[in-house]
PDB file of N, CA and C in Angstrom:
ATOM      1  N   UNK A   1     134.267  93.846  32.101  1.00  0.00           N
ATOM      2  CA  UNK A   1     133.442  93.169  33.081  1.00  0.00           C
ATOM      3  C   UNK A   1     132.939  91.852  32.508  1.00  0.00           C
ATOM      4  N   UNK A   2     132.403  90.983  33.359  1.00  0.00           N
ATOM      5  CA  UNK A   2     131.992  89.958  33.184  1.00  0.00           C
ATOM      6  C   UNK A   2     130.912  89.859  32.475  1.00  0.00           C
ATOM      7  N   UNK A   3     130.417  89.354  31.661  1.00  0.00           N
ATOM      8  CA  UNK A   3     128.494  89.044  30.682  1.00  0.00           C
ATOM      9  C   UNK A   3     127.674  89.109  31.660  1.00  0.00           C
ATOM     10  N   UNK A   4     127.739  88.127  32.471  1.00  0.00           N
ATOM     11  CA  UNK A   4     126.874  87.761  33.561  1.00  0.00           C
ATOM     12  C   UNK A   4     126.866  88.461  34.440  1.00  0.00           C
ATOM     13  N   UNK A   5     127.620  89.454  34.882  1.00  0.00           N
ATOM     14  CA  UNK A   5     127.113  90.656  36.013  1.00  0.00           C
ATOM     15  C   UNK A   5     126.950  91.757  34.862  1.00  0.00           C
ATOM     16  N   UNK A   6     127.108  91.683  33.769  1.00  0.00           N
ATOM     17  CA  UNK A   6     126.800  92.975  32.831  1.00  0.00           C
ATOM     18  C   UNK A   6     124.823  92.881  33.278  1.00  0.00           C
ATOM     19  N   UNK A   7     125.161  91.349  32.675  1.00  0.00           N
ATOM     20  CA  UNK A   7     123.433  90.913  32.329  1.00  0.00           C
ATOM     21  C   UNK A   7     122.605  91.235  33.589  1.00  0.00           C
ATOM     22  N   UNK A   8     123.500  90.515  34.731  1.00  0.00           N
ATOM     23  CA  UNK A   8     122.494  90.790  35.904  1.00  0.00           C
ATOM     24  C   UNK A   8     122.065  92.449  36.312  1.00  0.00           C
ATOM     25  N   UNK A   9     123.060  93.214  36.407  1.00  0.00           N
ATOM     26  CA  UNK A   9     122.919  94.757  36.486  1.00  0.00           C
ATOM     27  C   UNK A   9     121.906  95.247  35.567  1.00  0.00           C
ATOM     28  N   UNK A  10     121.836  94.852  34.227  1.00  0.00           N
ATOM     29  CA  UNK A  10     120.614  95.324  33.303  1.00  0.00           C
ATOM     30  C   UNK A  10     119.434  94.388  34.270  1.00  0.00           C
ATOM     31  N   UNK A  11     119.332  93.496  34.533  1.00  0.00           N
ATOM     32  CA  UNK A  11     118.678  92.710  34.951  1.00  0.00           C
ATOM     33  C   UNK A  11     117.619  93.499  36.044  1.00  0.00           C
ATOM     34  N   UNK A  12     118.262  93.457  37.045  1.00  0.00           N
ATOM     35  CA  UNK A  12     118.355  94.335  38.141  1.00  0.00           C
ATOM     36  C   UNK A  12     117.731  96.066  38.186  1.00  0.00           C
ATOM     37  N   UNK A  13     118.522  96.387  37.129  1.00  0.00           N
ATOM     38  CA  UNK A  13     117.649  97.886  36.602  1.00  0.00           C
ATOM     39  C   UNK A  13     116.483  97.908  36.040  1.00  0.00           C
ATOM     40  N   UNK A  14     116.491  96.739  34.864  1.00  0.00           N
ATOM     41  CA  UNK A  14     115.151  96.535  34.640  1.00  0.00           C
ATOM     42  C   UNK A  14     114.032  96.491  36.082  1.00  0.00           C
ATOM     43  N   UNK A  15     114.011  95.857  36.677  1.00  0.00           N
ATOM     44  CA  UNK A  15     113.452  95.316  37.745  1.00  0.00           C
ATOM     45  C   UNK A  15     112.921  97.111  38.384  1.00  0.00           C
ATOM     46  N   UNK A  16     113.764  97.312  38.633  1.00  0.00           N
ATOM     47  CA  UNK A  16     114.080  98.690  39.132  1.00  0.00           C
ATOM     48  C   UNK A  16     113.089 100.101  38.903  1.00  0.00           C
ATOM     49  N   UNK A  17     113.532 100.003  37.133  1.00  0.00           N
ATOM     50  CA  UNK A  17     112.614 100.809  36.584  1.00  0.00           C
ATOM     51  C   UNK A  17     111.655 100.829  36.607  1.00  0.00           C
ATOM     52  N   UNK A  18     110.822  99.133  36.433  1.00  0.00           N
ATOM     53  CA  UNK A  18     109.644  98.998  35.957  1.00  0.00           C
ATOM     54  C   UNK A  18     109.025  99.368  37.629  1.00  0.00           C
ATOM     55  N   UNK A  19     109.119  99.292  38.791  1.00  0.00           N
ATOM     56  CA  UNK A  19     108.790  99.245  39.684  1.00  0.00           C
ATOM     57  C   UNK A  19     108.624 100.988  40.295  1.00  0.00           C
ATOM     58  N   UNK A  20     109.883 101.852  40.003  1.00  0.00           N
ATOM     59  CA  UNK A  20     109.754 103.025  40.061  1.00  0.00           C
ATOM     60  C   UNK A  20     108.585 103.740  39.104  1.00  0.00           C
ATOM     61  N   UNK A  21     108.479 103.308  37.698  1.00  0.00           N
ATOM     62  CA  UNK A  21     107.746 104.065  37.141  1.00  0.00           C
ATOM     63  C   UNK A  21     106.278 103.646  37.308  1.00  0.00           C
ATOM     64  N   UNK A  22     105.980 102.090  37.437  1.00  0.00           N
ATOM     65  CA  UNK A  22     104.209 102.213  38.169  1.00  0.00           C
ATOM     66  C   UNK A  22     104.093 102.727  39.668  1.00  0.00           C
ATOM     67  N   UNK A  23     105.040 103.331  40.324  1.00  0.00           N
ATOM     68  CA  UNK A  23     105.042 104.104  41.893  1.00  0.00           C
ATOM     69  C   UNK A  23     104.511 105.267  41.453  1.00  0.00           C
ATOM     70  N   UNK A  24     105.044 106.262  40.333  1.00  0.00           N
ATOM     71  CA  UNK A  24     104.974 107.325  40.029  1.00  0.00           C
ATOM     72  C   UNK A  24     103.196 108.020  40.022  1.00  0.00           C
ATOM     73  N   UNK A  25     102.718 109.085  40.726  1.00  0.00           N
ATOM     74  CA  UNK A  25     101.412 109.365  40.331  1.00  0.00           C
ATOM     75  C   UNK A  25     101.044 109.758  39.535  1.00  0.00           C
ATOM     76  N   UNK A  26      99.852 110.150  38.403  1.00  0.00           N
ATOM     77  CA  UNK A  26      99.768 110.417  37.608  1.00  0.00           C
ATOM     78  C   UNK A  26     100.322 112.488  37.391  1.00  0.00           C
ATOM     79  N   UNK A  27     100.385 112.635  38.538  1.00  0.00           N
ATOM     80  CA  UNK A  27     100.241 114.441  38.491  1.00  0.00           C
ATOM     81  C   UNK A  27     101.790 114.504  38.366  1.00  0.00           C
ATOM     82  N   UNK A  28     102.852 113.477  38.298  1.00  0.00           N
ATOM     83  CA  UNK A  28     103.775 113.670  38.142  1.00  0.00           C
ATOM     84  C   UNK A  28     104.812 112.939  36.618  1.00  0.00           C
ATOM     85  N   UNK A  29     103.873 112.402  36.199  1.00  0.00           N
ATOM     86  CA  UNK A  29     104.385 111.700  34.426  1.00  0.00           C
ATOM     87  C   UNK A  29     104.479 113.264  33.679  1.00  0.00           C
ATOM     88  N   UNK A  30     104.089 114.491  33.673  1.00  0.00           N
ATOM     89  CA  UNK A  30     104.595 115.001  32.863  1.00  0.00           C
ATOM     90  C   UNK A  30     105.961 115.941  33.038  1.00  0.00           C
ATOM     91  N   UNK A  31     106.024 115.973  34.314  1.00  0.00           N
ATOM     92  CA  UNK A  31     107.522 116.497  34.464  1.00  0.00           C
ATOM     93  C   UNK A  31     108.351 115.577  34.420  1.00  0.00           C
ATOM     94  N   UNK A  32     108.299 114.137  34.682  1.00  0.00           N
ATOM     95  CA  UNK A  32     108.983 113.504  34.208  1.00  0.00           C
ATOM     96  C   UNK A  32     108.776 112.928  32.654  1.00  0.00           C
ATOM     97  N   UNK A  33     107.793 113.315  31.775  1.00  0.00           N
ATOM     98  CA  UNK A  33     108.630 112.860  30.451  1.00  0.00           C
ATOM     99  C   UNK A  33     109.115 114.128  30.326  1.00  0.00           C
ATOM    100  N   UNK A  34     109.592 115.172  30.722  1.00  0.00           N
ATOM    101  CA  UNK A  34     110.017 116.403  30.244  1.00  0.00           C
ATOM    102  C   UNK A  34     111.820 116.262  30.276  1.00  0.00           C
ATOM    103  N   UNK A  35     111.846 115.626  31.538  1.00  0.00           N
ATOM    104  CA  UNK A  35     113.117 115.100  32.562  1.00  0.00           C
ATOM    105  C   UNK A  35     113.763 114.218  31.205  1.00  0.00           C
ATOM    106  N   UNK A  36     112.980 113.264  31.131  1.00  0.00           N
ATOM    107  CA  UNK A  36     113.486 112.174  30.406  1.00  0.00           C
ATOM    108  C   UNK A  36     113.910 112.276  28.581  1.00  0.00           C
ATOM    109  N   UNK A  37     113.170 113.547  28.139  1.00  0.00           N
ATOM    110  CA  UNK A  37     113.328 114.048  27.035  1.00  0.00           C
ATOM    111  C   UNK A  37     114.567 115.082  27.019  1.00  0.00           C
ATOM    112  N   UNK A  38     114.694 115.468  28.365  1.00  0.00           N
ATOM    113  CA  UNK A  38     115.838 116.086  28.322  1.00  0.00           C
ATOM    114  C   UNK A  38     117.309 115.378  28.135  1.00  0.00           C
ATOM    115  N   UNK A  39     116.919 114.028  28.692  1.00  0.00           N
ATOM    116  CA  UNK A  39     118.265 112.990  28.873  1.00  0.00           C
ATOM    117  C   UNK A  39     118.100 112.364  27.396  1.00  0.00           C
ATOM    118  N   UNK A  40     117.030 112.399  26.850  1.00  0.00           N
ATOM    119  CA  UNK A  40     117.256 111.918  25.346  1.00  0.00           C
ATOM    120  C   UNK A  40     117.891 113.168  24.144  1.00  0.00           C
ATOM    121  N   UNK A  41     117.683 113.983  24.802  1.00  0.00           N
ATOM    122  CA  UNK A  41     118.359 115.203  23.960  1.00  0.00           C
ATOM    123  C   UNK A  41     120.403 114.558  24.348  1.00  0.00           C
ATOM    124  N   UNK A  42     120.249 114.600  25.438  1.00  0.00           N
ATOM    125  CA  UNK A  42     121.986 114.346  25.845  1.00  0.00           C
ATOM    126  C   UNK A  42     122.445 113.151  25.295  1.00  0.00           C
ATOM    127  N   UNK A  43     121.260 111.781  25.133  1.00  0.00           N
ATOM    128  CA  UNK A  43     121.675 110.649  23.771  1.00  0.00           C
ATOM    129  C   UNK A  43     121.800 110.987  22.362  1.00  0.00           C
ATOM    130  N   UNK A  44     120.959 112.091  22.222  1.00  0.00           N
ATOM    131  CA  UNK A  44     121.520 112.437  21.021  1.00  0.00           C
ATOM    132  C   UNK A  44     122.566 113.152  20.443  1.00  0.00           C
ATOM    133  N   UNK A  45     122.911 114.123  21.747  1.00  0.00           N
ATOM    134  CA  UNK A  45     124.329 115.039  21.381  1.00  0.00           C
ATOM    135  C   UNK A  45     125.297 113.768  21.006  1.00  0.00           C
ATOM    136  N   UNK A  46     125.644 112.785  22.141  1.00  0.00           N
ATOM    137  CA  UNK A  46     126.076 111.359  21.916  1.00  0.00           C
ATOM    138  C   UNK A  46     126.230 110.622  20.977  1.00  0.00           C
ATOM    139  N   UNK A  47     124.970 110.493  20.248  1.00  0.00           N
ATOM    140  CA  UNK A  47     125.156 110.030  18.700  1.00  0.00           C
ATOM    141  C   UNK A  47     125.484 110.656  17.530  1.00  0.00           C
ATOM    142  N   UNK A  48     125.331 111.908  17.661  1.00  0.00           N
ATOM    143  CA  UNK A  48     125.892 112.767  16.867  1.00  0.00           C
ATOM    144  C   UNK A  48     127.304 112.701  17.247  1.00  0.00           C
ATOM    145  N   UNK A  49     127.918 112.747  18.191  1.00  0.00           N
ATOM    146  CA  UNK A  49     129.165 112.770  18.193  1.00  0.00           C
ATOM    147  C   UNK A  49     129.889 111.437  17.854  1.00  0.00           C
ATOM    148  N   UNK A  50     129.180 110.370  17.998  1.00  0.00           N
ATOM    149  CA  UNK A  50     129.562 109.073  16.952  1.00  0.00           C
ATOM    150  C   UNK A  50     129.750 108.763  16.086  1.00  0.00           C
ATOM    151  N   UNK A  51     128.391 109.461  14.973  1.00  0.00           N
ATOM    152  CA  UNK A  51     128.312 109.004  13.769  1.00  0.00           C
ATOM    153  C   UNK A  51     129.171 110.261  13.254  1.00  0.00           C
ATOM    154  N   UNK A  52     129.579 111.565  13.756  1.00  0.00           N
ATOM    155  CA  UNK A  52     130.681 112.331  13.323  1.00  0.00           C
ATOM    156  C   UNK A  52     132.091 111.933  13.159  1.00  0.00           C
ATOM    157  N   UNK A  53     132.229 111.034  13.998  1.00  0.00           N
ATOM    158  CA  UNK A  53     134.033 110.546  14.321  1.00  0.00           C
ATOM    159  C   UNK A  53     134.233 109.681  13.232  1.00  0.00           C
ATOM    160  N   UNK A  54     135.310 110.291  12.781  1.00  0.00           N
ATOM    161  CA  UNK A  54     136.156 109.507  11.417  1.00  0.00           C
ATOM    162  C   UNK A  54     136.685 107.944  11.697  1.00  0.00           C
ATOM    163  N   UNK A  55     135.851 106.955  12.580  1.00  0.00           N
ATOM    164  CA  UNK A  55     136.661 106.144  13.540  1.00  0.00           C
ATOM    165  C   UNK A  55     136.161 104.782  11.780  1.00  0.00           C
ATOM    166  N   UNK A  56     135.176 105.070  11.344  1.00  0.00           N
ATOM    167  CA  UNK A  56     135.608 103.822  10.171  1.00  0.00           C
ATOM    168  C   UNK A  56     133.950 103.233  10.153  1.00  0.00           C
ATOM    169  N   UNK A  57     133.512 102.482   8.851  1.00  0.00           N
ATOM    170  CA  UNK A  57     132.039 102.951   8.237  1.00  0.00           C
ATOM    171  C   UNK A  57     130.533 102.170   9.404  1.00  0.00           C
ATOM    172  N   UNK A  58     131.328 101.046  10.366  1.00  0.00           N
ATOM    173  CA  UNK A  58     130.765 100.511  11.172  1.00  0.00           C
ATOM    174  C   UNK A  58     130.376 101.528  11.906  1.00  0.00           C
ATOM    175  N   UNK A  59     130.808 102.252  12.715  1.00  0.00           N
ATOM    176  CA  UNK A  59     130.897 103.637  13.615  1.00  0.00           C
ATOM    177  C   UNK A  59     129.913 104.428  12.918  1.00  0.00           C
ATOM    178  N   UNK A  60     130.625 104.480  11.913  1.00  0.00           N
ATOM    179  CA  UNK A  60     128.928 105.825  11.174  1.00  0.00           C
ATOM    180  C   UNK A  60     127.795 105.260  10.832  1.00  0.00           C
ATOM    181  N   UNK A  61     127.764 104.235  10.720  1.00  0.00           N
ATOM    182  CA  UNK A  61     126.567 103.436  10.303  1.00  0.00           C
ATOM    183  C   UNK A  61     125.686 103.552  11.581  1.00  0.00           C
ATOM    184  N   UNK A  62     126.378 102.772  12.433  1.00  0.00           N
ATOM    185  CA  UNK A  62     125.649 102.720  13.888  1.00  0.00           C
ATOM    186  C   UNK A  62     125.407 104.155  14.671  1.00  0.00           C
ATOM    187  N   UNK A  63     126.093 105.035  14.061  1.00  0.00           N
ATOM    188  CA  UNK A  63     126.012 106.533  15.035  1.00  0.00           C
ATOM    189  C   UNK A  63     124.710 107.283  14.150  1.00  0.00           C
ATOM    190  N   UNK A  64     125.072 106.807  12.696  1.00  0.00           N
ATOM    191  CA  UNK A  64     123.399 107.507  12.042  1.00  0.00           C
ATOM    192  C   UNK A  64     122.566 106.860  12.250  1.00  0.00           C
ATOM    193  N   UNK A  65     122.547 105.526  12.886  1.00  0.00           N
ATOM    194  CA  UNK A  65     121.088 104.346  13.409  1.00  0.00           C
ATOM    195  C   UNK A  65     120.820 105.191  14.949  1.00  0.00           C
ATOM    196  N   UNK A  66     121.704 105.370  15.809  1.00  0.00           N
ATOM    197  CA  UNK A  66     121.701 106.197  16.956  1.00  0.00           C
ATOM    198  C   UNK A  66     120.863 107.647  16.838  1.00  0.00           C
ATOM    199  N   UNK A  67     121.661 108.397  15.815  1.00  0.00           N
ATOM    200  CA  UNK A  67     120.732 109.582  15.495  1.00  0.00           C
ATOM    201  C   UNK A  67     119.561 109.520  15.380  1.00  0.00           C
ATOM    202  N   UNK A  68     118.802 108.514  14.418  1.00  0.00           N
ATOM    203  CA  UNK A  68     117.649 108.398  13.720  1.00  0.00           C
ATOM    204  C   UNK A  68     117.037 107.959  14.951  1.00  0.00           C
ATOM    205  N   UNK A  69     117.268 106.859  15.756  1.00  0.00           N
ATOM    206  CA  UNK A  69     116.458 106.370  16.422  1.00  0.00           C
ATOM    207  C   UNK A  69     116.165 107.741  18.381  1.00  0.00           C
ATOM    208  N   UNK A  70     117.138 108.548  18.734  1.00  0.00           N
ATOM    209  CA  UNK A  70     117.333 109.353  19.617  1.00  0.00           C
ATOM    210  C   UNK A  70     116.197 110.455  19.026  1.00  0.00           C
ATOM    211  N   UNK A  71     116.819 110.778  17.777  1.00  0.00           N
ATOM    212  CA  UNK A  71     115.090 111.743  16.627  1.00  0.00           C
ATOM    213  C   UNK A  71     113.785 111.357  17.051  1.00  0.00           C
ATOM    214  N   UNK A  72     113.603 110.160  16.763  1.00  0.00           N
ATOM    215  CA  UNK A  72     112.462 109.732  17.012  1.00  0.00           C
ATOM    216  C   UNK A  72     111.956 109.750  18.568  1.00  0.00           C
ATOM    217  N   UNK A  73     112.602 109.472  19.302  1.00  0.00           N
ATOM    218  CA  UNK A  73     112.616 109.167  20.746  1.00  0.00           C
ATOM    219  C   UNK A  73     112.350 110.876  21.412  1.00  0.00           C
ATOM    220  N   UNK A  74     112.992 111.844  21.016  1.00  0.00           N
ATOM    221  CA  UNK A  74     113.057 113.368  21.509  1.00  0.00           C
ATOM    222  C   UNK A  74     111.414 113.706  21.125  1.00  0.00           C
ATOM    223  N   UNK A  75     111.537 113.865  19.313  1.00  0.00           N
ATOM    224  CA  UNK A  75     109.956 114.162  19.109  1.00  0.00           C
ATOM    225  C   UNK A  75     108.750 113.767  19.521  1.00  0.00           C
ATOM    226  N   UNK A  76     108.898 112.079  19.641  1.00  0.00           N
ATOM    227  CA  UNK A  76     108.079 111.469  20.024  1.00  0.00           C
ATOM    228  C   UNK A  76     107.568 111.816  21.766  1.00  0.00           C
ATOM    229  N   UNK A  77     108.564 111.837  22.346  1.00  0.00           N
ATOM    230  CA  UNK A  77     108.357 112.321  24.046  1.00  0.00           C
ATOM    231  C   UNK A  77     107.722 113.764  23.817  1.00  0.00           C
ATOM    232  N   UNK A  78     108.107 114.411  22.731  1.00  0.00           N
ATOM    233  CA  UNK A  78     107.605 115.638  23.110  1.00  0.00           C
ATOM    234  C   UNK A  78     106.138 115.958  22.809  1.00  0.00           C
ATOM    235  N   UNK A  79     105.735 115.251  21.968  1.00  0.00           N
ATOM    236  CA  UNK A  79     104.279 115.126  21.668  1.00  0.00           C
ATOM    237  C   UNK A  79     103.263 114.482  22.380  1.00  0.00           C
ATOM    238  N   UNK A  80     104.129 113.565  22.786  1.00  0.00           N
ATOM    239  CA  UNK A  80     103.227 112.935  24.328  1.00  0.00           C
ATOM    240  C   UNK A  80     103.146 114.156  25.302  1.00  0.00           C
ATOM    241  N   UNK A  81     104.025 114.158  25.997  1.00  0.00           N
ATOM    242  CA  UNK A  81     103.962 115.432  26.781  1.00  0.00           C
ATOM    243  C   UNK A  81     103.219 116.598  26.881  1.00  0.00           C
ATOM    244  N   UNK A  82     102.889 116.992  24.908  1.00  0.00           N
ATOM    245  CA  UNK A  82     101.980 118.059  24.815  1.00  0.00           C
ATOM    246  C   UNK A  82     100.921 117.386  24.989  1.00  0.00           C
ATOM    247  N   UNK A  83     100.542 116.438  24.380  1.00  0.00           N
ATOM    248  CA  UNK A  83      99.414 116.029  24.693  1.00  0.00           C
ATOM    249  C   UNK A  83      98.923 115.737  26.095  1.00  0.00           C
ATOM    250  N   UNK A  84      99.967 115.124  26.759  1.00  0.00           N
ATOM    251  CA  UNK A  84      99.135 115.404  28.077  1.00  0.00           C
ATOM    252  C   UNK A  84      99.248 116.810  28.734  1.00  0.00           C
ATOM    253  N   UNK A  85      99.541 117.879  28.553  1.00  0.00           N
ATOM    254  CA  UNK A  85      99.584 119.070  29.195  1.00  0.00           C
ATOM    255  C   UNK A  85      97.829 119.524  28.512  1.00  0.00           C
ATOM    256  N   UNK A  86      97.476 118.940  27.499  1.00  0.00           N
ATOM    257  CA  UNK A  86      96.258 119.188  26.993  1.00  0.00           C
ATOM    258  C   UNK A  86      95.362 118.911  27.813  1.00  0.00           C
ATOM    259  N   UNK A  87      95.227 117.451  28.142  1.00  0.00           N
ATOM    260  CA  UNK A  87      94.260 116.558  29.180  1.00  0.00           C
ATOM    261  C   UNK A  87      94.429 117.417  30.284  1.00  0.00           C
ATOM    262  N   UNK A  88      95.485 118.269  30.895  1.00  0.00           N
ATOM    263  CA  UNK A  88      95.501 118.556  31.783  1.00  0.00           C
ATOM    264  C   UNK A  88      94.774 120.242  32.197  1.00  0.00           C
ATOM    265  N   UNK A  89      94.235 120.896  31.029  1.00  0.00           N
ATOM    266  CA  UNK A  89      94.053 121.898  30.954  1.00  0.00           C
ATOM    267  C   UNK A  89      92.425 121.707  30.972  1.00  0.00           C
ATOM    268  N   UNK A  90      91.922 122.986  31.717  1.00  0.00           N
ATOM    269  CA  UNK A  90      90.542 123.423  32.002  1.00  0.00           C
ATOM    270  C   UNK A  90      89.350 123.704  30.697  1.00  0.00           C
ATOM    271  N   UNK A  91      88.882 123.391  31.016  1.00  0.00           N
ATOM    272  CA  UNK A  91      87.835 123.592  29.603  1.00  0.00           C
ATOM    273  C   UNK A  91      87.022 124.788  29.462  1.00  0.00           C
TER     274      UNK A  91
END
């Protein structure tokens, strides 16, 4: 594909996202970081299956930068999440 409709489509999604996720109410951010931690679990099967492939040291380099950074991204959602299931609980 072309740069410039690559760019515009990110462009465009950006736009997209940012607009869907300040719509969202608050009684509904924790099933969706749950949602979204789930799709970061499926980036990480992804990078694991990158930085596994014998494809040559660029590939593993970037598939263990993938891992590390999908790690961070899974745990990190998931601790938010607990934490707000906390705020959300009765005293």
């Amino acid at each position: 594909m072309d740069l410039i409709l690559l760019f515009t489509i990110f462009i465009v999604a950006l736009f997209l996202g940012v607009e869907l996720i300040t719509k969202v109410p608050p009684t509904l951010h924790t099933p969706l970081m749950s949602a979204s931690n789930a799709i970061s679990g499926i980036t990480l099967v992804g990078a694991l299956l990158a930085a596994g492939s014998g494809a040559g040291t660029l590939v593993k380099v970037l598939g263990f930068v993938a891992v590390t950074l999908a790690t961070i991204n899974v745990v990190g959602g998931y601790m938010v999440t607990s934490r707000m299931l906390v705020m959300f609980k009765r005293k």
